[in-house]
Protein backbone atom coordinates (compact mmCIF):
# COMPACT_ATOMS: atom_id res chain seq x y z
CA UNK A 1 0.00 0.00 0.00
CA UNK A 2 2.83 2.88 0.62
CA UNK A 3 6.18 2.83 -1.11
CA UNK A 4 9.15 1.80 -0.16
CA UNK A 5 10.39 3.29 3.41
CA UNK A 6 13.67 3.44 2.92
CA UNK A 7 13.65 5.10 -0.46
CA UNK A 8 10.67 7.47 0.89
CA UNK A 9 12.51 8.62 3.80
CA UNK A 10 16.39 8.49 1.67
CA UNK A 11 14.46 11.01 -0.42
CA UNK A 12 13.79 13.81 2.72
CA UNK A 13 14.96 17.19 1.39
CA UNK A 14 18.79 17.58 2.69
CA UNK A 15 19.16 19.81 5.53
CA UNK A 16 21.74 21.13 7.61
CA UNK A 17 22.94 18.54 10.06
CA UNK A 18 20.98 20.20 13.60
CA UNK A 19 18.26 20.21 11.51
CA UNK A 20 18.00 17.01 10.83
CA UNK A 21 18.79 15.68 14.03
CA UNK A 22 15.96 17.56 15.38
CA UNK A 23 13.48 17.33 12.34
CA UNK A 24 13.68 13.98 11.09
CA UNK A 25 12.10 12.30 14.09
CA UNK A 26 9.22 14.77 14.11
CA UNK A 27 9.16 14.09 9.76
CA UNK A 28 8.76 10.30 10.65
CA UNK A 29 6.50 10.68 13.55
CA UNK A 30 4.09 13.03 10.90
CA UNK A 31 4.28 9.64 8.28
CA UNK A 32 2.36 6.36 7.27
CA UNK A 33 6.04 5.20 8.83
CA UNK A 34 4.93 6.14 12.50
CA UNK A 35 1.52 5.04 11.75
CA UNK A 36 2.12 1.29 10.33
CA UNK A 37 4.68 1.14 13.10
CA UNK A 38 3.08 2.16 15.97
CA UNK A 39 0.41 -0.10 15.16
CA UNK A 40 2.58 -3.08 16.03
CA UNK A 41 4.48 -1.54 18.52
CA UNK A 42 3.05 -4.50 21.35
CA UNK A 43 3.74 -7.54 19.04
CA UNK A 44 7.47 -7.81 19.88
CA UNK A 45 6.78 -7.32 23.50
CA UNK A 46 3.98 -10.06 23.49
CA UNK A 47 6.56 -12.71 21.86
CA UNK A 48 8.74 -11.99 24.97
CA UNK A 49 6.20 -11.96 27.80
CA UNK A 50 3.58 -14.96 26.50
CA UNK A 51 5.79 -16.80 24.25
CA UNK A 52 4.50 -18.10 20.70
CA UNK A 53 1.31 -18.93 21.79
CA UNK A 54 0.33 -15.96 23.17
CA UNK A 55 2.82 -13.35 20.69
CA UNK A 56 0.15 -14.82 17.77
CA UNK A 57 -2.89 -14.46 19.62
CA UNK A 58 -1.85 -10.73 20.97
CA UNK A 59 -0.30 -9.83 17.21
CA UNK A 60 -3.30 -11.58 15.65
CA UNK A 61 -5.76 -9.05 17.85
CA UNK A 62 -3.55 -5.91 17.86
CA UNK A 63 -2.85 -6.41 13.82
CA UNK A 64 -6.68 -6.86 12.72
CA UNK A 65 -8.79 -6.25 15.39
CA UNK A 66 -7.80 -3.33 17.11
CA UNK A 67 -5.37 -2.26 14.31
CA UNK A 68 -2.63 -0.98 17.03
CA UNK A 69 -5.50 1.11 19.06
CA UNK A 70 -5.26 -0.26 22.19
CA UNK A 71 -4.55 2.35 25.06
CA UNK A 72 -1.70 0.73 26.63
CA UNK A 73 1.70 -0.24 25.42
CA UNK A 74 3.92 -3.03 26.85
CA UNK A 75 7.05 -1.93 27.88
CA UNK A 76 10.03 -3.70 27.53
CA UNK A 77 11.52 -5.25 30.74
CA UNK A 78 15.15 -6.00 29.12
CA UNK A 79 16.92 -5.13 25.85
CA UNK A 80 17.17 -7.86 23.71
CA UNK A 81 21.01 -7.95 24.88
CA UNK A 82 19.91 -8.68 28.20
CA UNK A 83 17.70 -11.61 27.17
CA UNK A 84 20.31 -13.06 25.14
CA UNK A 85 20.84 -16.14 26.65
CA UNK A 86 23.99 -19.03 26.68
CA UNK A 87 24.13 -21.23 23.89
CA UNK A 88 24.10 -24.34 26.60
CA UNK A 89 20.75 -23.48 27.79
CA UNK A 90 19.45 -24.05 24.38
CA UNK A 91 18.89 -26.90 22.03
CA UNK A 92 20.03 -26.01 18.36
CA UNK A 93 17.13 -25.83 15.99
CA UNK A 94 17.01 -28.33 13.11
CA UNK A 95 15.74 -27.82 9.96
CA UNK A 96 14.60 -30.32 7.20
CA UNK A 97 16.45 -30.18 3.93
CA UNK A 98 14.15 -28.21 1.64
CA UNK A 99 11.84 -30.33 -0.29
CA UNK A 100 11.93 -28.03 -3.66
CA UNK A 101 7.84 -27.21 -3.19
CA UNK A 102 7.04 -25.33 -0.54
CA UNK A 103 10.57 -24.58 1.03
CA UNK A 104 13.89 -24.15 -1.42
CA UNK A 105 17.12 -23.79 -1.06
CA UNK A 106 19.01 -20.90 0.04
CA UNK A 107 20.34 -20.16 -3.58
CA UNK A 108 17.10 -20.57 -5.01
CA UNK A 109 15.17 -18.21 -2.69
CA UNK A 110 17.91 -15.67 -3.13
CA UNK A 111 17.47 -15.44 -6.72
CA UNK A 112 13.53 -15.38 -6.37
CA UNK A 113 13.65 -12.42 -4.01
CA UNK A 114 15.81 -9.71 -6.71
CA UNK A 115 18.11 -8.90 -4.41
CA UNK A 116 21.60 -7.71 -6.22
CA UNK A 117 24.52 -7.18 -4.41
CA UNK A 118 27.84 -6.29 -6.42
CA UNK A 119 30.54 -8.54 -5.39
CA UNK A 120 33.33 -5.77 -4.68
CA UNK A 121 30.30 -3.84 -3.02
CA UNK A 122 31.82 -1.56 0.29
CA UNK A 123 31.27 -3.42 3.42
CA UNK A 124 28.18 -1.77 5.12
CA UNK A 125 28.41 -3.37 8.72
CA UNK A 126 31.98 -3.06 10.85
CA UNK A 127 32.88 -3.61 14.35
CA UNK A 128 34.95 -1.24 16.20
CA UNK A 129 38.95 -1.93 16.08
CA UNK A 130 38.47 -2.52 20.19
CA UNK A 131 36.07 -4.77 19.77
CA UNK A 132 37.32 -7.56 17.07
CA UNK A 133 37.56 -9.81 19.13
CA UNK A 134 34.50 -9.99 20.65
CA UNK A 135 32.66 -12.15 17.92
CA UNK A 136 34.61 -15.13 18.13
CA UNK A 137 36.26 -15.16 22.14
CA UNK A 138 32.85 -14.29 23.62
CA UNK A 139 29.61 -14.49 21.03
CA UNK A 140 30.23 -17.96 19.36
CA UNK A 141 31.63 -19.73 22.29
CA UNK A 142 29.29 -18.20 25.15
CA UNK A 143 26.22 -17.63 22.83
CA UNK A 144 26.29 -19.76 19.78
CA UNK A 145 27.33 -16.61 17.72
CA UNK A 146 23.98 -15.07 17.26
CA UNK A 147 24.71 -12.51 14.57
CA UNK A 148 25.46 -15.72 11.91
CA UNK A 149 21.00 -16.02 11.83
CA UNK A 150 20.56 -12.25 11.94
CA UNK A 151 20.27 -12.12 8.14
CA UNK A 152 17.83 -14.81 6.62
CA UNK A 153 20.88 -15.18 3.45
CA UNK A 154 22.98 -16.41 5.64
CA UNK A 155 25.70 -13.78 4.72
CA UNK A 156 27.23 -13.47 7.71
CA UNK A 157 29.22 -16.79 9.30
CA UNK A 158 32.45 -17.31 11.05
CA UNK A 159 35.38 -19.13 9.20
CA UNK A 160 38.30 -20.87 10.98
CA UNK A 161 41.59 -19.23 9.92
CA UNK A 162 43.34 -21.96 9.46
């Protein structure tokens, strides 16, 4: 129904920096962005506090009953940092292979979706030169190394050195 957000907002009239520190939010908070958002802004919440069960019937209510009207909003009781649990305390999910009818490969859905990506395209995501070690002496031994599932193409993944 609207266009694309991040070319809509990408395409705000250029102002000087204060400006746009201070304007933008109020620009976004005026838009269909705020609006669409703000409708769903319990869903997340409900995942965390009733588990799946409950996050579909609350998100199933609050996305086409109410339509985000409710007069309360569930605060969050952690960051998602702080609910980031060990690895150990955890069972590693398993998928089936894909079966080629309903679910495909990861090559397959990649090329379905349109996404391009040049291959000598800038690197868009870094970690601070004090923290490069992090990922690999604390995230993938203590917690499994999250950030490998944070993009559904599987483009990020540790590799051994050696």
């Amino acid at each position: 129904s609207q266009e694309d957000p991040v070319a809509e907002t990408g395409e705000m009239p250029s102002l000087s920096l204060q400006q746009e520190l201070t304007s933008y939010p109020k620009a976004i908070e005026n838009s269909w962005i705020h609006e669409e958002l703000y409708q769903v802004r319990n869903c997340h919440e409900a995942f965390a506090r009733w588990g799946v069960g409950g996050g579909l019937v609350y998100s199933g209510l609050a996305t086409h009953i109410t339509k985000g009207r409710e007069p309360w909003t569930l605060e969050h009781t952690k960051t998602d940092a702080e609910k980031t649990e060990p690895a150990e305390e955890h069972v590693a999910p398993h998928y089936p292979p894909p079966d080629g009818k309903l679910t495909f490969d990861l090559l397959t859905n990649l090329q379905r979706s349109g996404t391009y990506h040049a291959e000598d395209q800038p690197i868009h995501l870094r970690v601070k030169d004090d923290l490069q070690e992090i990922p690999s002496t604390v995230s993938l031994p203590k917690f499994g190394g999250p950030e490998q599932r944070f993009c559904p193409a599987a483009v990020y993944e540790y590799v051994d050195d050696e």
